[in-house]
Protein backbone atom coordinates (compact mmCIF):
# COMPACT_ATOMS: atom_id res chain seq x y z
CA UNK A 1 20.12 -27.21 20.72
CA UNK A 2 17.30 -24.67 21.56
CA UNK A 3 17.34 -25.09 25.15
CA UNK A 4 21.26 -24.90 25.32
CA UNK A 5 21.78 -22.37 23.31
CA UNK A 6 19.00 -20.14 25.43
CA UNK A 7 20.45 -21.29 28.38
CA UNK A 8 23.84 -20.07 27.60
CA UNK A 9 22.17 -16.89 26.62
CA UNK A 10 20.78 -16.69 29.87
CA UNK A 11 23.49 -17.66 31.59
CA UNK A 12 25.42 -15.00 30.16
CA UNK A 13 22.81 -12.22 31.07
CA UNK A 14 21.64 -11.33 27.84
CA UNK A 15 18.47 -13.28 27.44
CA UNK A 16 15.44 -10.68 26.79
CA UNK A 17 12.53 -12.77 25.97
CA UNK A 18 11.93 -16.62 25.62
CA UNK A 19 8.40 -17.18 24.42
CA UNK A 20 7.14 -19.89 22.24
CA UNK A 21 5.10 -19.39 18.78
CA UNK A 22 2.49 -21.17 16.99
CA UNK A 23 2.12 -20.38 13.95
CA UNK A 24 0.56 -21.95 10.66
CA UNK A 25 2.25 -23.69 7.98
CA UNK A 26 1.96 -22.24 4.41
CA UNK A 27 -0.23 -24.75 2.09
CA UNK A 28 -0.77 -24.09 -1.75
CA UNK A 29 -4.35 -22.98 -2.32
CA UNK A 30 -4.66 -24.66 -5.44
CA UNK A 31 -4.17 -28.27 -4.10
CA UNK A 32 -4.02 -27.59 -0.15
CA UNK A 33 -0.37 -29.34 0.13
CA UNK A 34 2.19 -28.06 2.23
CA UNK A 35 4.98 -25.60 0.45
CA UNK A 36 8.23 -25.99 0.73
CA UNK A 37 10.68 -23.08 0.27
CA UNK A 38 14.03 -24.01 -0.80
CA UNK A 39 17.16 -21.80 -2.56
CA UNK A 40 17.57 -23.38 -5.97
CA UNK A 41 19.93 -22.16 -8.50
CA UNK A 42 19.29 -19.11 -11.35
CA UNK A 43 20.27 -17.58 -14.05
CA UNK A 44 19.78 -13.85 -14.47
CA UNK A 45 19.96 -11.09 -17.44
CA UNK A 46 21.51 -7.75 -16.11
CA UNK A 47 18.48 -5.75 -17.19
CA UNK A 48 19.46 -2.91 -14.89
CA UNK A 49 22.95 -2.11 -16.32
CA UNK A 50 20.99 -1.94 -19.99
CA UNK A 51 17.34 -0.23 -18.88
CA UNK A 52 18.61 3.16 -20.60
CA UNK A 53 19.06 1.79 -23.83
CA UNK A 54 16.30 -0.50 -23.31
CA UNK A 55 14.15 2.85 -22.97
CA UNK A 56 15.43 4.71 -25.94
CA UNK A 57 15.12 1.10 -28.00
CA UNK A 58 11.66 1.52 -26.70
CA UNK A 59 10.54 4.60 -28.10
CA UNK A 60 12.09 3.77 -31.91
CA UNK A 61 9.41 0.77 -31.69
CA UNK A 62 5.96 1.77 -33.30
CA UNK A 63 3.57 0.30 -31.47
CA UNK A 64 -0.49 -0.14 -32.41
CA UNK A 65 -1.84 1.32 -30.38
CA UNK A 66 0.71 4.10 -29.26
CA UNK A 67 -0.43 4.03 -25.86
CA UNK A 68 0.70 0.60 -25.30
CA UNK A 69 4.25 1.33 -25.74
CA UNK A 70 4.37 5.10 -24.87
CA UNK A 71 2.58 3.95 -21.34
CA UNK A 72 2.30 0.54 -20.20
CA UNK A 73 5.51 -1.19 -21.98
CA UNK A 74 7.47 2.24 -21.05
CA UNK A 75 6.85 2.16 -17.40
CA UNK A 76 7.71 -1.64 -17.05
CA UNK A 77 10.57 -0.82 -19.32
CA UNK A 78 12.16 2.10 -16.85
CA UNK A 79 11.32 0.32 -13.61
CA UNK A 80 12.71 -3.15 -15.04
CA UNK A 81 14.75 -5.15 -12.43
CA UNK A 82 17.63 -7.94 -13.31
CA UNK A 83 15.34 -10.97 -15.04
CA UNK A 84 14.85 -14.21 -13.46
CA UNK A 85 15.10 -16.60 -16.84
CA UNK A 86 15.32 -20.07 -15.01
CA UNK A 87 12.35 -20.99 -13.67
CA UNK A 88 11.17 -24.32 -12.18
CA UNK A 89 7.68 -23.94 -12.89
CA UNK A 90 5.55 -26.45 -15.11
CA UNK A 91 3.10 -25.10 -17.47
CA UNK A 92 0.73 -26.83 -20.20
CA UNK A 93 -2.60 -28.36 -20.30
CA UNK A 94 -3.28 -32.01 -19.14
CA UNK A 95 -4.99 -33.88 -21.35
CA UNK A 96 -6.98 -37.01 -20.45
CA UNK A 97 -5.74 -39.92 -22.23
């Protein structure tokens, strides 16, 4: 379909550049296999429509040591985006029966 599709293009008089690319696959650099990207459904919380009272929930909270929630939790907390909660991830420790 490439070739058509660029020859139509051409054809037409609106063909800029044809080049070809070479370019390397992603792998995983844990096991060296090839990824895959693929859209796979999720389920979000609407973090960003609550992130105000999230904030002022935040600073009720006593936290030991202060700094923890008066710095590091409270900056996550006001630049917190919509949260991913599905996740198709495997996690636990293999054990060798």
């Amino acid at each position: 379909a490439d070739d058509q599709l660029i020859a139509l293009v051409k054809e037409q008089g609106r063909l800029v550049q044809k080049d070809n690319l070479l370019h390397s696959y992603p792998f995983c650099w844990r096991s060296d296999t090839p990824l895959i990207y693929k859209t796979v459904p999720s389920w979000f919380v609407k973090v960003e429509e609550i992130r105000d009272q999230i904030v002022e929930n935040n600073k009720k909270t006593y936290w030991v040591p202060a700094h923890v929630g008066e710095v590091r939790f409270h900056n996550w907390l006001k630049d917190a985006r919509d949260w991913a909660v599905s996740r198709n991830r495997f996690w636990g420790t293999p054990l060798p029966i």
